[in-house]
C-alpha atoms as a PDB file:
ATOM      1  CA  UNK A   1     -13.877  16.766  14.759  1.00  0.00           C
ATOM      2  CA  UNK A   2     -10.522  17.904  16.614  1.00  0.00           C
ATOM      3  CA  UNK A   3      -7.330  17.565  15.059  1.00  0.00           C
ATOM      4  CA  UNK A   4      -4.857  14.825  16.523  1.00  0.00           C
ATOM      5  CA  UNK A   5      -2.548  17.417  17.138  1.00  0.00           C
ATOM      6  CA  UNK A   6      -2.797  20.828  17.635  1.00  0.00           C
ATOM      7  CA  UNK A   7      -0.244  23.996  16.589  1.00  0.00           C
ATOM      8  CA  UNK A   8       1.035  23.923  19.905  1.00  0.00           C
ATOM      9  CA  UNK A   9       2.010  20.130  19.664  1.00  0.00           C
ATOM     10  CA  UNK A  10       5.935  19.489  19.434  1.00  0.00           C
ATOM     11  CA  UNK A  11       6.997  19.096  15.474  1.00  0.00           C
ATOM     12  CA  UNK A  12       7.732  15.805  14.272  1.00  0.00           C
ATOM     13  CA  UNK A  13       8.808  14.839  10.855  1.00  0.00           C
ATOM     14  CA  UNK A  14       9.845  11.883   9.142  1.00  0.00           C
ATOM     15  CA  UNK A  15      11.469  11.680   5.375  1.00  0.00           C
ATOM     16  CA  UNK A  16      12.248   8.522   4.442  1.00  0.00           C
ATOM     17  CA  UNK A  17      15.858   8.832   2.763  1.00  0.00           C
ATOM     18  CA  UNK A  18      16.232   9.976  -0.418  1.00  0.00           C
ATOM     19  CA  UNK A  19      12.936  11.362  -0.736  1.00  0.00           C
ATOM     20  CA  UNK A  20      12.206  14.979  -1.686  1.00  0.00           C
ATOM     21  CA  UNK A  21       8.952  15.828  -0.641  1.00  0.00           C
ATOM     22  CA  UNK A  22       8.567  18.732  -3.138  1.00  0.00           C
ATOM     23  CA  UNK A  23      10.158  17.206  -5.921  1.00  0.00           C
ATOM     24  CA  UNK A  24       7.624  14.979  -7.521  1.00  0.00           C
ATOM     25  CA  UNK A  25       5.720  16.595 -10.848  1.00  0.00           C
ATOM     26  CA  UNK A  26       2.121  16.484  -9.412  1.00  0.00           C
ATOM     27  CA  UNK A  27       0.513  16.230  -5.909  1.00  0.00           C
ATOM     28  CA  UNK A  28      -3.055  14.748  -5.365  1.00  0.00           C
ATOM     29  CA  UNK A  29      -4.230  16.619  -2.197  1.00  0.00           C
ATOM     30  CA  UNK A  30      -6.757  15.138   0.369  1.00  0.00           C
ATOM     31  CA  UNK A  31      -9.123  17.759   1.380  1.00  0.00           C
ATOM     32  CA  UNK A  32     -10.953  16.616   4.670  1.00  0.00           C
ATOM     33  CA  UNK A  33      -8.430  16.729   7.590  1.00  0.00           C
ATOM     34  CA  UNK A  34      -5.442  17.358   5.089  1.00  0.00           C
ATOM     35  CA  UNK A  35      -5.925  20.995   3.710  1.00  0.00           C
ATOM     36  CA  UNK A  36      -8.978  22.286   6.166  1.00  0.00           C
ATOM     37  CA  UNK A  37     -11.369  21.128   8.520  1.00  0.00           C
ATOM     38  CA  UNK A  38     -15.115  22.065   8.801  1.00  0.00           C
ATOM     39  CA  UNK A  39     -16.725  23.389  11.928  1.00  0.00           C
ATOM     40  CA  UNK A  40     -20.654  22.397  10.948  1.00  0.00           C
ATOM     41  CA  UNK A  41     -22.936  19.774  10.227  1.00  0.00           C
ATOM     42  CA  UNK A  42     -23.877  20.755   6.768  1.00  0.00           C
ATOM     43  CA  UNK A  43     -22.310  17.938   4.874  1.00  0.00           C
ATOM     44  CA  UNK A  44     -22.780  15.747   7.550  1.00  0.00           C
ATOM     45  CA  UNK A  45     -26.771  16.182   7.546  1.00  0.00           C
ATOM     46  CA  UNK A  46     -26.611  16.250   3.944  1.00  0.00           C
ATOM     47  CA  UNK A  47     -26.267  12.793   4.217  1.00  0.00           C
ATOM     48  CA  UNK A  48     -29.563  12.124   6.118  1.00  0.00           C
ATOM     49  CA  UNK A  49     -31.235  14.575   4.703  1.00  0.00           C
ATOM     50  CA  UNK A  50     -30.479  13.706   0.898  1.00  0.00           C
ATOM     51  CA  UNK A  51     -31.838   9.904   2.215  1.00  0.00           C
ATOM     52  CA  UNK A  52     -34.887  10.808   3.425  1.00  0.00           C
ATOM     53  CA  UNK A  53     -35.730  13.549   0.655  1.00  0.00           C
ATOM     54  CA  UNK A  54     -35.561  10.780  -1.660  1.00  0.00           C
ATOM     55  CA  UNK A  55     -36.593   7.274  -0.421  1.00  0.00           C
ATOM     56  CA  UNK A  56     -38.634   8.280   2.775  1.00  0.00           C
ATOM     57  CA  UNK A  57     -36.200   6.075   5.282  1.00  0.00           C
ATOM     58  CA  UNK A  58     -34.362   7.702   8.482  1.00  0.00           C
ATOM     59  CA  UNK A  59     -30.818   7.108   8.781  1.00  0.00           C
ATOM     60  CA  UNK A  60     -27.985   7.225  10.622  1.00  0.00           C
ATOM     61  CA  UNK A  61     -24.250   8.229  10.569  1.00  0.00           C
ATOM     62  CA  UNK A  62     -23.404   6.203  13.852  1.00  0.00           C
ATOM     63  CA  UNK A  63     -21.531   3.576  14.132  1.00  0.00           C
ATOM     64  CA  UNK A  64     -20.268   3.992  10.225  1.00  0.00           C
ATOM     65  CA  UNK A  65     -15.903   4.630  10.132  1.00  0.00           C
ATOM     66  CA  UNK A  66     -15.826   8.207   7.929  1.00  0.00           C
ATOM     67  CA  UNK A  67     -12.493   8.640   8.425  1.00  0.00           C
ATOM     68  CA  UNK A  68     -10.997   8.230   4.653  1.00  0.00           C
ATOM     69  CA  UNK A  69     -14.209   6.814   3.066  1.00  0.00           C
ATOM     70  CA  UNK A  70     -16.091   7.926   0.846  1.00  0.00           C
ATOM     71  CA  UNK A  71     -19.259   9.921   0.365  1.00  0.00           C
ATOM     72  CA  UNK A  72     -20.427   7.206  -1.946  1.00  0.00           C
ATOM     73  CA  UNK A  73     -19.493   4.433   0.591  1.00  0.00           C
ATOM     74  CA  UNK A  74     -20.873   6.457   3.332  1.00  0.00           C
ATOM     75  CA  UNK A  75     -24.496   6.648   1.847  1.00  0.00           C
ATOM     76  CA  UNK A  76     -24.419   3.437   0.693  1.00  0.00           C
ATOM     77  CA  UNK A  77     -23.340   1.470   4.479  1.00  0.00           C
ATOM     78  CA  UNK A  78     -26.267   4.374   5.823  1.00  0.00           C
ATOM     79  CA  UNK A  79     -28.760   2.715   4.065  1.00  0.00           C
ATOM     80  CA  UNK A  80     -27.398  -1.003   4.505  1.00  0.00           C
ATOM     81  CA  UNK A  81     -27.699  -0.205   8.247  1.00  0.00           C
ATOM     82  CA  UNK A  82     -30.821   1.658   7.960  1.00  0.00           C
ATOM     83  CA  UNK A  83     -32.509  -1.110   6.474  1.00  0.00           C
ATOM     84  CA  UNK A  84     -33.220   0.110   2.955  1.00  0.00           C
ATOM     85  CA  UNK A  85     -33.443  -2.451   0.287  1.00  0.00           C
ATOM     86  CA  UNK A  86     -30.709  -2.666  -1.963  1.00  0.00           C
ATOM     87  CA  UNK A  87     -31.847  -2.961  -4.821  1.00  0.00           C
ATOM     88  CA  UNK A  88     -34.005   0.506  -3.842  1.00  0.00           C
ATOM     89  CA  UNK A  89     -30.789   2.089  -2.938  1.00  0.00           C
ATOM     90  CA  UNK A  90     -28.990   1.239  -6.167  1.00  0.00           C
ATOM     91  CA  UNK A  91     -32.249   2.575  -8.116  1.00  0.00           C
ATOM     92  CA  UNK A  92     -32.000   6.188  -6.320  1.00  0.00           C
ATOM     93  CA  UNK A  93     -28.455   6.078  -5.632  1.00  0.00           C
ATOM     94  CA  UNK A  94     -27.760   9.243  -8.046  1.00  0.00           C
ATOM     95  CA  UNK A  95     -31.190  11.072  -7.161  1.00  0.00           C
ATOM     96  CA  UNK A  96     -29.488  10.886  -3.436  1.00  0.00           C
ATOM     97  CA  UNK A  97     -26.145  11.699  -4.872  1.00  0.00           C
ATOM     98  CA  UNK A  98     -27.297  14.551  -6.412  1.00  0.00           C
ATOM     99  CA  UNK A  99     -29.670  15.810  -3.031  1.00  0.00           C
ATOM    100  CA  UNK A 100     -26.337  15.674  -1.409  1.00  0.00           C
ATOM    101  CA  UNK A 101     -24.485  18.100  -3.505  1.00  0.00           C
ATOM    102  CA  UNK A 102     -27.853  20.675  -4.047  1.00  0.00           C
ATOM    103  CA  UNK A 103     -28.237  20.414  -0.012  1.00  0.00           C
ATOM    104  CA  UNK A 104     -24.281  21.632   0.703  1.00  0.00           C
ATOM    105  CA  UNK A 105     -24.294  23.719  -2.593  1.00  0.00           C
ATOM    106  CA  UNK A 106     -27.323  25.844  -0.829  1.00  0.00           C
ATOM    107  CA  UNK A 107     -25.603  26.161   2.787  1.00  0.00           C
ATOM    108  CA  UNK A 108     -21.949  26.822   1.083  1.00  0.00           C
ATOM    109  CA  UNK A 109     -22.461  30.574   2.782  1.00  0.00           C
ATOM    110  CA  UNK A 110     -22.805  28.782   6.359  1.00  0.00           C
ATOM    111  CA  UNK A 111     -19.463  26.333   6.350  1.00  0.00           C
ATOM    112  CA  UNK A 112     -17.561  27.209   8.646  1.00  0.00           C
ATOM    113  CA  UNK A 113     -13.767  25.994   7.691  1.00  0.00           C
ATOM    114  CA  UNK A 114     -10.638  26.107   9.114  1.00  0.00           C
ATOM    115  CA  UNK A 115      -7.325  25.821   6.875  1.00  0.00           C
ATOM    116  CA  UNK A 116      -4.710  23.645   8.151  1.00  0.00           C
ATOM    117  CA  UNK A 117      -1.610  24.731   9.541  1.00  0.00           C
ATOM    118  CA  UNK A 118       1.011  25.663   6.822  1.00  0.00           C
ATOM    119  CA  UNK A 119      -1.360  24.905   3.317  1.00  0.00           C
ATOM    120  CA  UNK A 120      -1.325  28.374   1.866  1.00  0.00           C
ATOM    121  CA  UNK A 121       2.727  28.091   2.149  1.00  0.00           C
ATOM    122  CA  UNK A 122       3.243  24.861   1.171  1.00  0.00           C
ATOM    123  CA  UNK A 123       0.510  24.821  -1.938  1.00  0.00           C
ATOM    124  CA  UNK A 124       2.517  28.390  -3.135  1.00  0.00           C
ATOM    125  CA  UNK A 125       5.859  26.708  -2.474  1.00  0.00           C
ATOM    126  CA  UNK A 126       4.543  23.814  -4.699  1.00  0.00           C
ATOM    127  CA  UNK A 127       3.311  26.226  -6.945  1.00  0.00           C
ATOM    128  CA  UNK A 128       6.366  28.060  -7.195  1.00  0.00           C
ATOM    129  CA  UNK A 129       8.451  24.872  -8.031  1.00  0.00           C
ATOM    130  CA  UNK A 130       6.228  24.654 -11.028  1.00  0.00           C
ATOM    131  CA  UNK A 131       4.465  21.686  -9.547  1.00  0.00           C
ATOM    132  CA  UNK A 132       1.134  20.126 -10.719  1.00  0.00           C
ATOM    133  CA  UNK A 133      -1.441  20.744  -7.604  1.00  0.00           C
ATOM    134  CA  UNK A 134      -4.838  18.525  -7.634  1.00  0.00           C
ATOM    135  CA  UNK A 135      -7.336  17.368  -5.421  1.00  0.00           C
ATOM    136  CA  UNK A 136      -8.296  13.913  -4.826  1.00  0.00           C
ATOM    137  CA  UNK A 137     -10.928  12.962  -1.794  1.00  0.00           C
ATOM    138  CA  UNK A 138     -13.653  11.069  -0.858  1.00  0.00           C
ATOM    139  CA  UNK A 139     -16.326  13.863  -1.466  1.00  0.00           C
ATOM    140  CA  UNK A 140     -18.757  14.361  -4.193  1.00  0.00           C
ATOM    141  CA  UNK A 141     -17.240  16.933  -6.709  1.00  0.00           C
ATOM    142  CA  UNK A 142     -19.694  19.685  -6.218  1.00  0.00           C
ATOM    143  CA  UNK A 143     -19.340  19.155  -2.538  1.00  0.00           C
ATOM    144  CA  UNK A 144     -14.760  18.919  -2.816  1.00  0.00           C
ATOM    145  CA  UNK A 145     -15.004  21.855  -4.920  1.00  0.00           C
ATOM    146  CA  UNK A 146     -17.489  23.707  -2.678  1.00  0.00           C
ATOM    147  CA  UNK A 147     -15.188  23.550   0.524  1.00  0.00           C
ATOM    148  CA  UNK A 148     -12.298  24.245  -1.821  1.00  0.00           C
ATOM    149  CA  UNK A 149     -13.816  27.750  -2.985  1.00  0.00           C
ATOM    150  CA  UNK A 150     -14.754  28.524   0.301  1.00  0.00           C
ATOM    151  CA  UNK A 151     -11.425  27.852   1.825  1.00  0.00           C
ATOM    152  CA  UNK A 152     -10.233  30.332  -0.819  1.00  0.00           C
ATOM    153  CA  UNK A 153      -7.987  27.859  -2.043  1.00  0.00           C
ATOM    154  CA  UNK A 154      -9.385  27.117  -5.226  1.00  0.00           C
ATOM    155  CA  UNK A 155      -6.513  29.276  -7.455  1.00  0.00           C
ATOM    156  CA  UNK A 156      -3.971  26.725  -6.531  1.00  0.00           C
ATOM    157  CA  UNK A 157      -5.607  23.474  -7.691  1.00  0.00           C
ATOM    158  CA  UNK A 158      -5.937  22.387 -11.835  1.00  0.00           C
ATOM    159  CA  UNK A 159      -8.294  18.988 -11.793  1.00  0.00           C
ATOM    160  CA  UNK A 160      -9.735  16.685  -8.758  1.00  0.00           C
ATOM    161  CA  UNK A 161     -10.528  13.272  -8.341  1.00  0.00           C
ATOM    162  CA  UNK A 162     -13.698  12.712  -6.655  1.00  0.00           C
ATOM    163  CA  UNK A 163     -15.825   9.576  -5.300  1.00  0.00           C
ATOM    164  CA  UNK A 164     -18.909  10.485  -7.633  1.00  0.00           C
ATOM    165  CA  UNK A 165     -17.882   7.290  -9.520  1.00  0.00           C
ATOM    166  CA  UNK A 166     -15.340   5.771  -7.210  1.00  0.00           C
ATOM    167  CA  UNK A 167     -16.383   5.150  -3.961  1.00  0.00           C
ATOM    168  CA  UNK A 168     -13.869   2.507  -3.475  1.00  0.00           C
ATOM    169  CA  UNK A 169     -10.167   5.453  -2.694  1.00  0.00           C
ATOM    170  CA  UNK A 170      -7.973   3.088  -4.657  1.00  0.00           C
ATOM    171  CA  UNK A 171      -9.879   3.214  -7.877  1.00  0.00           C
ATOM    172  CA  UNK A 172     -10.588   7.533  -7.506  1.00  0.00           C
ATOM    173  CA  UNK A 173      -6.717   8.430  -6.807  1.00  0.00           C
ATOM    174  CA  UNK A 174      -5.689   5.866  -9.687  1.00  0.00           C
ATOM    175  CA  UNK A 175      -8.423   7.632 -11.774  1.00  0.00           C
ATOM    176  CA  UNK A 176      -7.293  11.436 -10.257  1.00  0.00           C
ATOM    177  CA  UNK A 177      -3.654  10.190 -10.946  1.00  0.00           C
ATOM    178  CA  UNK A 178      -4.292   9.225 -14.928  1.00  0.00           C
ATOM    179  CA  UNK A 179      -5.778  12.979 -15.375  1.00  0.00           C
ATOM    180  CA  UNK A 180      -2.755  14.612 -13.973  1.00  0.00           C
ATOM    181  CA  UNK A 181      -0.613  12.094 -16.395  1.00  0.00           C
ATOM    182  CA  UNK A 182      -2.612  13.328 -19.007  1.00  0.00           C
ATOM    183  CA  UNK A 183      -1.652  16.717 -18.003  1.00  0.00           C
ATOM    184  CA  UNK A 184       1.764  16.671 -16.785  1.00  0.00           C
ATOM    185  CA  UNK A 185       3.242  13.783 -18.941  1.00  0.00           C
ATOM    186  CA  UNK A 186       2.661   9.535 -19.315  1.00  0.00           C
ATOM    187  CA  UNK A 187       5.955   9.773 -16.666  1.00  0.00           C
ATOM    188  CA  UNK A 188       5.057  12.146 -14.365  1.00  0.00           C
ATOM    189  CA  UNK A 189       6.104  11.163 -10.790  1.00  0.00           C
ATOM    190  CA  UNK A 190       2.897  11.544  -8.461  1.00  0.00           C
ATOM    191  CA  UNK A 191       2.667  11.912  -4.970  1.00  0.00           C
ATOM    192  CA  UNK A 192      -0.899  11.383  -3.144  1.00  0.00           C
ATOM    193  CA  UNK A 193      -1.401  14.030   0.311  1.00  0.00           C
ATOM    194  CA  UNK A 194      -3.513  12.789   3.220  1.00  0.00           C
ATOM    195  CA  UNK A 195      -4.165  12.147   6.692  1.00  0.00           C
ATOM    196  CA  UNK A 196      -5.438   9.018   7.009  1.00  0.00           C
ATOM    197  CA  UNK A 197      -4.258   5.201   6.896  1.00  0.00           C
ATOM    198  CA  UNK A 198      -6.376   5.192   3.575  1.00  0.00           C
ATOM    199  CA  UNK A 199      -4.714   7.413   1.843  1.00  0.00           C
ATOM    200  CA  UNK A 200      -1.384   5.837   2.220  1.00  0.00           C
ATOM    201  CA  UNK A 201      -2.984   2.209   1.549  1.00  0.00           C
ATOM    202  CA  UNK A 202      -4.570   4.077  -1.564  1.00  0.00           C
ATOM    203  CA  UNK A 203      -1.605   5.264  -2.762  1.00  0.00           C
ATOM    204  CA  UNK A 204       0.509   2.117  -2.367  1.00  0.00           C
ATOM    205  CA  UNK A 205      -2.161   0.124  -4.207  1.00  0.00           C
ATOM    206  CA  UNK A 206      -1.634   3.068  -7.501  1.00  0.00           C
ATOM    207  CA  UNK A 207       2.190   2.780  -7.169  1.00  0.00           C
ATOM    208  CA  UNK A 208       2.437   6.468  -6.105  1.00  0.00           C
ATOM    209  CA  UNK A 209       4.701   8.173  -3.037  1.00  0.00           C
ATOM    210  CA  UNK A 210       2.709   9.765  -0.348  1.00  0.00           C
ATOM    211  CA  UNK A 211       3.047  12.536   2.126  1.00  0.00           C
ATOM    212  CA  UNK A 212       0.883  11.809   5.453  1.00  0.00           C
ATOM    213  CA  UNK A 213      -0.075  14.591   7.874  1.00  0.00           C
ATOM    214  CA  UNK A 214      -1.249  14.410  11.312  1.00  0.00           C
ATOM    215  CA  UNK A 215      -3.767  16.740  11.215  1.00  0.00           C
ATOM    216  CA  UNK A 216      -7.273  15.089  10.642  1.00  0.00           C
ATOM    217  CA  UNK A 217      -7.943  11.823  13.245  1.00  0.00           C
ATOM    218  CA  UNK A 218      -5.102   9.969  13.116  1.00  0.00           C
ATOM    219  CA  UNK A 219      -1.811  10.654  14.783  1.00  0.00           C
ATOM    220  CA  UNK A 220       1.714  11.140  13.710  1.00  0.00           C
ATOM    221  CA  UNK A 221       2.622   7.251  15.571  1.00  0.00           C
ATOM    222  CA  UNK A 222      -0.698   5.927  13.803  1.00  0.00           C
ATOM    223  CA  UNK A 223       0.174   7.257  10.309  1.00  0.00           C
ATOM    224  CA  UNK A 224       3.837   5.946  10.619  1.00  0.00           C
ATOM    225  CA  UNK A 225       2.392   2.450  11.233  1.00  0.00           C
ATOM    226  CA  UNK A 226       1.349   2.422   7.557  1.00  0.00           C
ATOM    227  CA  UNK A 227       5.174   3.439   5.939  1.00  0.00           C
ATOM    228  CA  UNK A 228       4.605   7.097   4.322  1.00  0.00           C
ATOM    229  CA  UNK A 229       7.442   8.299   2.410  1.00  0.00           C
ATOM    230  CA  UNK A 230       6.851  11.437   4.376  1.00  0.00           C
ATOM    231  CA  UNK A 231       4.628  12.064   7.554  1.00  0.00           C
ATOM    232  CA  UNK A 232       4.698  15.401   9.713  1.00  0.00           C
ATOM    233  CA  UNK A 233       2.535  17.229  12.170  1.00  0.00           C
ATOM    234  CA  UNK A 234       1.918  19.847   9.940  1.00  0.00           C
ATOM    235  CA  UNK A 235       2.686  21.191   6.726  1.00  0.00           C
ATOM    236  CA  UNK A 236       4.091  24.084   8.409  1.00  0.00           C
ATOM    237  CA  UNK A 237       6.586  21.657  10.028  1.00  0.00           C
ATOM    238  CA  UNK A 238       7.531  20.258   5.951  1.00  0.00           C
ATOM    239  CA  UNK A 239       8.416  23.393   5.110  1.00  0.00           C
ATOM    240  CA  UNK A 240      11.552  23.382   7.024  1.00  0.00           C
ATOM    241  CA  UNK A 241      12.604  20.691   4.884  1.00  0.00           C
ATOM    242  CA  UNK A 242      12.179  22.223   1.000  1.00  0.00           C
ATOM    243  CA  UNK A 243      14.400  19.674  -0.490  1.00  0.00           C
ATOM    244  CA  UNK A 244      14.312  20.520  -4.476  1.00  0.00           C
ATOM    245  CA  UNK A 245      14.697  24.142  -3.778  1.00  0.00           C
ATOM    246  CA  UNK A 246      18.207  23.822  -2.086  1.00  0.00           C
END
């Protein structure tokens, strides 16, 4: 999937005022479109593949709105639409879970990822400010962590949120947001990462800031629709702006 803009684009940045976009205590981090994009079909197929290994029904990704869902959601509308009973869904729901993970766990040599723009500099100037750095997406954990490791970014994060048990976004960066209380402090301020109109909606409904970047499907005008606190092109364009270390 292209980006909505490219490294050639013109900057833009917005910081809504008063906000310091590297001062908050932890940082939930999409991963899909935010930090690094894939160039394959391996989780993609996963999907139809993990179906049919365990019920015996073809489906179909068409037609089903991926952009900041859920793996869990995903699978589950796939089947709706594929005509799989419910209650035969809900009954092999993990089994397919878990052929989803083994299936991208296997091909993890064969992803072919591209970091966004700026992440390795922004996730060390994060790091640097002593910041709490997790991950909190719509993928299965094995799968999050799988793209993570492969991206060579894995040193930077401590915990993830994941839609193994939350495939509604709300409920998994509430839940990804209690663990990094737990970790940085009951007050810690948190501020969720993303690219999509999801992950600001997600973050609004868990009474957290959010950074959006235009990076993944959505544009910068699209994104600014939904009120960030901070939206950009890239996060090589945020770093310009390093608020809390001025």
């Amino acid at each position: 999937m292209m980006s909505a803009t490219s490294t050639s684009a013109q900057p833009r940045i917005y910081l809504r005022p008063g906000f310091l976009w590297d001062a908050e205590d932890a940082y939930l981090f999409d991963i899909d479109g935010t930090l690094l994009r894939t160039r394959d079909r391996i989780h993609v197929d996963a999907f139809i593949s993990s179906v049919h290994r365990v019920t015996g029904f073809e489906v179909s990704l068409q037609g089903i709105s991926m952009q900041g869902s859920t793996d869990t959601a995903i699978i589950r509308e796939a089947c709706r639409l594929g005509g799989i009973p419910s209650q035969l869904v809900e009954d092999n729901l993990q089994a397919m879970l878990d052929a989803m993970c083994a299936g991208v766990e296997e091909r993890r040599n064969e992803l072919r990822i591209d970091i966004m723009p700026g992440v390795h500099d922004a996730l060390a100037h994060l790091a640097g400010q002593g910041r709490l750095l997790g991950v909190a997406t719509g993928n299965l954990e094995v799968i999050g962590w799988v793209k993570i490791e492969q991206a060579g970014l894995r040193q930077w994060f401590r915990f993830g949120g994941f839609s193994d048990r939350y495939p509604i976004r709300a409920e998994l960066i509430g839940a990804a947001a209690r663990k990094a209380r737990d970790i940085a402090g009951a007050e810690a301020k948190i501020c969720v990462v993303g690219d999509t109109p999801r992950d600001i909606e997600a973050a609004r409904a868990n009474s957290l800031t959010v950074i959006a970047v235009a990076t993944g499907s959505s544009s910068f005008d699209e994104l600014m629709q939904h009120e960030p606190d901070a939206c950009v092109t890239s996060f090589a364009d945020l770093l310009v702006h390093s608020g809390s270390a001025k």
